[in-house]
C-alpha atoms as a PDB file:
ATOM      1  CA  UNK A   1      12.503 -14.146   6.899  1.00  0.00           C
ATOM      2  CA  UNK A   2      13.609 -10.445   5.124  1.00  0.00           C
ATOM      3  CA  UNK A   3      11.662 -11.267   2.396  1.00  0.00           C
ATOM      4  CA  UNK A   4       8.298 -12.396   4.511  1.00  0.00           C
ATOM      5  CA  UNK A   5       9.318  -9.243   6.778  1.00  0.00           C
ATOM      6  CA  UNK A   6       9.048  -7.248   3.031  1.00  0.00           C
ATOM      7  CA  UNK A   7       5.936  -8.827   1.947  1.00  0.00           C
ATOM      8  CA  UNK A   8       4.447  -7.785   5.351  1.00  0.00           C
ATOM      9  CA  UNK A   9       5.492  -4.432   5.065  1.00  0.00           C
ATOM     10  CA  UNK A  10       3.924  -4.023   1.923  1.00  0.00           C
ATOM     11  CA  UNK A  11       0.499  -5.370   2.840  1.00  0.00           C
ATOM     12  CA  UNK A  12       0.114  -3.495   5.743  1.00  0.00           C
ATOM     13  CA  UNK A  13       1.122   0.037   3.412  1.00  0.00           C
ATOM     14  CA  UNK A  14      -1.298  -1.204   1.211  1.00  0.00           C
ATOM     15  CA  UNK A  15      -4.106  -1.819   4.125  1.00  0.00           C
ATOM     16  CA  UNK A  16      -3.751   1.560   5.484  1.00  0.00           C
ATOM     17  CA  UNK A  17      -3.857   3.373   2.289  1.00  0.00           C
ATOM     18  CA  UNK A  18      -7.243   1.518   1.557  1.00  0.00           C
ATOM     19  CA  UNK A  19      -8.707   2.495   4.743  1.00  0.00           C
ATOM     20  CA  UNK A  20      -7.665   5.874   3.997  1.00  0.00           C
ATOM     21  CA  UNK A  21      -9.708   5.984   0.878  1.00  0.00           C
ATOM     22  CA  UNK A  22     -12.600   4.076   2.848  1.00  0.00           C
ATOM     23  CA  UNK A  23     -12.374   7.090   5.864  1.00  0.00           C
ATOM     24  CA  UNK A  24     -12.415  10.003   2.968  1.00  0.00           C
ATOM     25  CA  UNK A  25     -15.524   7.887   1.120  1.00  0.00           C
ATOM     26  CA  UNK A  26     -17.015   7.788   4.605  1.00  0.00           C
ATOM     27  CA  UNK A  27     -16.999  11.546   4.759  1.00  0.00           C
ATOM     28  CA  UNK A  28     -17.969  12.746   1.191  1.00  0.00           C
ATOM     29  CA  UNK A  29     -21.448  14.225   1.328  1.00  0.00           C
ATOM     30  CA  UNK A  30     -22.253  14.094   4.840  1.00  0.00           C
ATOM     31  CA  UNK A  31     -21.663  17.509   6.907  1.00  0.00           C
ATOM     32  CA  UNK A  32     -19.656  16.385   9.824  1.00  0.00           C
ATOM     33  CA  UNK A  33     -16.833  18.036  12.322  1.00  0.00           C
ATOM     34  CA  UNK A  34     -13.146  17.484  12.587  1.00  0.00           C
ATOM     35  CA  UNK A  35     -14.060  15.238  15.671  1.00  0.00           C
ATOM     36  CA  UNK A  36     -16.676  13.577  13.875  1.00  0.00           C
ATOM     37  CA  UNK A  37     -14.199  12.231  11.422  1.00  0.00           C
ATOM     38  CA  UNK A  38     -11.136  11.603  14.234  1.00  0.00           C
ATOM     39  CA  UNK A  39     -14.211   8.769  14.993  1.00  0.00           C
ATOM     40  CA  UNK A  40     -13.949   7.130  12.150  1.00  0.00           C
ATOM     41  CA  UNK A  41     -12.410   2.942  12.638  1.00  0.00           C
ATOM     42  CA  UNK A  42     -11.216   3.384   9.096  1.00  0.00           C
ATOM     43  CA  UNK A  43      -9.259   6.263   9.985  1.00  0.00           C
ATOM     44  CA  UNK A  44      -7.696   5.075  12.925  1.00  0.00           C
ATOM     45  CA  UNK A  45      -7.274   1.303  10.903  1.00  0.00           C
ATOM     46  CA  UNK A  46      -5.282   3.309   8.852  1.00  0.00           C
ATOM     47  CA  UNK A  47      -3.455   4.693  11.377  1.00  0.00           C
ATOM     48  CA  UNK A  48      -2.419   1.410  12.598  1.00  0.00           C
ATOM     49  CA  UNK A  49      -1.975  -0.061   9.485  1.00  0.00           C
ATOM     50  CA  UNK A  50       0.733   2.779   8.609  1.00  0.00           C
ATOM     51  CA  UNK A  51       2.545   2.640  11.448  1.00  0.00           C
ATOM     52  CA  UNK A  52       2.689  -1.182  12.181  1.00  0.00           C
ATOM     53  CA  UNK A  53       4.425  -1.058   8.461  1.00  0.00           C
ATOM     54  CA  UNK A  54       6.479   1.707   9.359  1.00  0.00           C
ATOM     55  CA  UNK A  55       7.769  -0.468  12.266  1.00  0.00           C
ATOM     56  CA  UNK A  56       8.215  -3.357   9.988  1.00  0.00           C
ATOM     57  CA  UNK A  57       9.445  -1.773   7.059  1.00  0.00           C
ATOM     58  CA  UNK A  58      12.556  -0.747   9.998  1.00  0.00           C
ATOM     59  CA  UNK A  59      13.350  -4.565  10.344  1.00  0.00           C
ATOM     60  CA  UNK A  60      13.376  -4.998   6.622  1.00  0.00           C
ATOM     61  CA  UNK A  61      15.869  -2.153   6.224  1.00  0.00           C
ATOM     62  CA  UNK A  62      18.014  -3.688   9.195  1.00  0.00           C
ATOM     63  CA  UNK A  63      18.162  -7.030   7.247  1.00  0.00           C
ATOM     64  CA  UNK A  64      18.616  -6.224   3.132  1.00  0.00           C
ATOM     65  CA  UNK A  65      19.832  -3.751   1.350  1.00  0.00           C
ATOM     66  CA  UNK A  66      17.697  -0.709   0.438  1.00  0.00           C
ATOM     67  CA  UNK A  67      18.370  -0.735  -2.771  1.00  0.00           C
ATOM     68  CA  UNK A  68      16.838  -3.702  -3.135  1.00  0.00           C
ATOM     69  CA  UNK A  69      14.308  -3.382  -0.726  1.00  0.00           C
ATOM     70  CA  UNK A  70      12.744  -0.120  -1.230  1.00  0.00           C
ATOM     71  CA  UNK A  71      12.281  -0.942  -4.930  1.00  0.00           C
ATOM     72  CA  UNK A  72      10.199  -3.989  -4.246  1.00  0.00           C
ATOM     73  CA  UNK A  73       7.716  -1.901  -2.084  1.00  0.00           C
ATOM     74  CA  UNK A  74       6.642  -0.505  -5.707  1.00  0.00           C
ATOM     75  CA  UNK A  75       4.495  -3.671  -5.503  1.00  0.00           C
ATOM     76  CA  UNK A  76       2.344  -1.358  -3.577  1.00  0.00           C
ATOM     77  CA  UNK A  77       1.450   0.189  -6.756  1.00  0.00           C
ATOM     78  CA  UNK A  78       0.185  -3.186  -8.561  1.00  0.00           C
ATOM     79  CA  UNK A  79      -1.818  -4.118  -5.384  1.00  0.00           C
ATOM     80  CA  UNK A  80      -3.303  -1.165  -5.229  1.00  0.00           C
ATOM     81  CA  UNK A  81      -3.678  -0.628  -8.948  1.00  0.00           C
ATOM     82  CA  UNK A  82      -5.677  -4.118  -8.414  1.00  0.00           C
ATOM     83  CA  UNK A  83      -8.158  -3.116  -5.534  1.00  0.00           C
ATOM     84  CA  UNK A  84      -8.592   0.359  -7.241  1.00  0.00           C
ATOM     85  CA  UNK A  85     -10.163  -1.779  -9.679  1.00  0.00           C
ATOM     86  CA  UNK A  86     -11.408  -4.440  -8.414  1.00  0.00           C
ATOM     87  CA  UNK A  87     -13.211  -3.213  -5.199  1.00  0.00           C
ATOM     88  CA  UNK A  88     -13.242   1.177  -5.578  1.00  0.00           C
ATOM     89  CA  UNK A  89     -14.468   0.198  -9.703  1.00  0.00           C
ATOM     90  CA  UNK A  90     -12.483   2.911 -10.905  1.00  0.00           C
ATOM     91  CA  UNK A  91     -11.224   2.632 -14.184  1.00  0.00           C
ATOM     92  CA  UNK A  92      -7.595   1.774 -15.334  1.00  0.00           C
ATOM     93  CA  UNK A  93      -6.260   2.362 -18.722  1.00  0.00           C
ATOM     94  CA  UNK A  94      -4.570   0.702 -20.688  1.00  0.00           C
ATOM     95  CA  UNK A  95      -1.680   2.386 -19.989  1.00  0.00           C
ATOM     96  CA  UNK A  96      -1.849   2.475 -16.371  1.00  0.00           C
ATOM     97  CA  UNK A  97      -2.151  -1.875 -16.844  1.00  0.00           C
ATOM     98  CA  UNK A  98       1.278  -1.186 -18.706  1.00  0.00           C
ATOM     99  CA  UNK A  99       2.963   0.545 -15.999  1.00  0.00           C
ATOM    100  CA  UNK A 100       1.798  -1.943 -13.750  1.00  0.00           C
ATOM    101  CA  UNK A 101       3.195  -4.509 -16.013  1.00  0.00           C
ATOM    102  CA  UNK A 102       6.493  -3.210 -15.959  1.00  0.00           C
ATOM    103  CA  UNK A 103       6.670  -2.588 -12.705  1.00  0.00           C
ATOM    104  CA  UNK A 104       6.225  -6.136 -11.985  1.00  0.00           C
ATOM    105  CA  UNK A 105       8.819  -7.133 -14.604  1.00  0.00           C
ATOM    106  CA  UNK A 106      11.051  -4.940 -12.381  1.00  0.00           C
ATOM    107  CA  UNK A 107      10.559  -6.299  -9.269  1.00  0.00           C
ATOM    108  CA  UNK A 108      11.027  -9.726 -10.792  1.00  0.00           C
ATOM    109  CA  UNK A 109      14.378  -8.727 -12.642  1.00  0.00           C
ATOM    110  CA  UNK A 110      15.328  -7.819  -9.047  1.00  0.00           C
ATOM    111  CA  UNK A 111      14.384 -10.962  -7.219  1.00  0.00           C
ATOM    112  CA  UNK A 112      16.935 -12.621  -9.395  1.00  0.00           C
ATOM    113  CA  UNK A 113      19.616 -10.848  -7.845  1.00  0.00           C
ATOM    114  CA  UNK A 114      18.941 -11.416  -4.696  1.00  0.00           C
END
C-alpha cells in the first residue's frame, strides 16, 4: 500500500507539473490579463494535481521512512525527462539520458533495501 501510495504521489507531481508547462504554452504569444490566465483548466489541473499529491505524498511520509521515500520521488525526473521528450519534443542529450540512467539505477539500488 506505501509503495502504491508513493507511486501515486509521484504521478500526480508529475501531472501537475505538465499542466503547468501546458498553462505557460497556453499563454506564450497571446496578450491576455492576469484573470485571463487564472481561467485557464490547465492551470487550475495543475493546481489540483499539486495539491492532491501534496495530500498523498503526507500518507506516504506517515507510512515509510523519508529517507527512503523522498529519494524515490526523483522518479519524477525520468518521467518527466520522458514526456519532455516524447510529447513537448524538446531535445535531451546525451548526458541528460545519463543522469536519467543513474537516477534510475538509484532508485532501484534502493528498492532492494526496502
Amino acid at each position: 500500500m506505501s509503495w502504491l501510495l508513493l507511486l501515486t504521489a509521484c504521478l500526480l507531481t508529475c501531472l501537475g507539473q505538465v499542466a503547468q508547462k501546458f498553462a505557460v504554452e497556453s499563454w506564450r504569444g497571446v496578450e491576455s490579463s492576469w484573470a485571463d490566465k487564472l481561467r485557464s483548466p490547465w492551470l487550475w489541473l495543475a493546481l489540483l494535481a499539486l495539491g492532491s499529491g501534496l495530500l498523498v505524498w503526507l500518507l506516504v511520509l506517515q507510512r515509510l521512512e523519508v529517507g527512503i521515500a523522498y529519494p524515490m520521488l526523483s522518479l519524477n525526473f525520468v518521467l518527466i525527462t520522458l514526456i519532455a521528450r516524447f510529447v513537448f519534443r524538446e531535445p535531451i542529450d546525451r548526458r541528460h539520458w545519463l543522469g536519467v540512467a543513474l537516477v534510475i539505477g538509484g532508485v532501484v539500488l534502493l528498492g532492494q533495501q526496502s
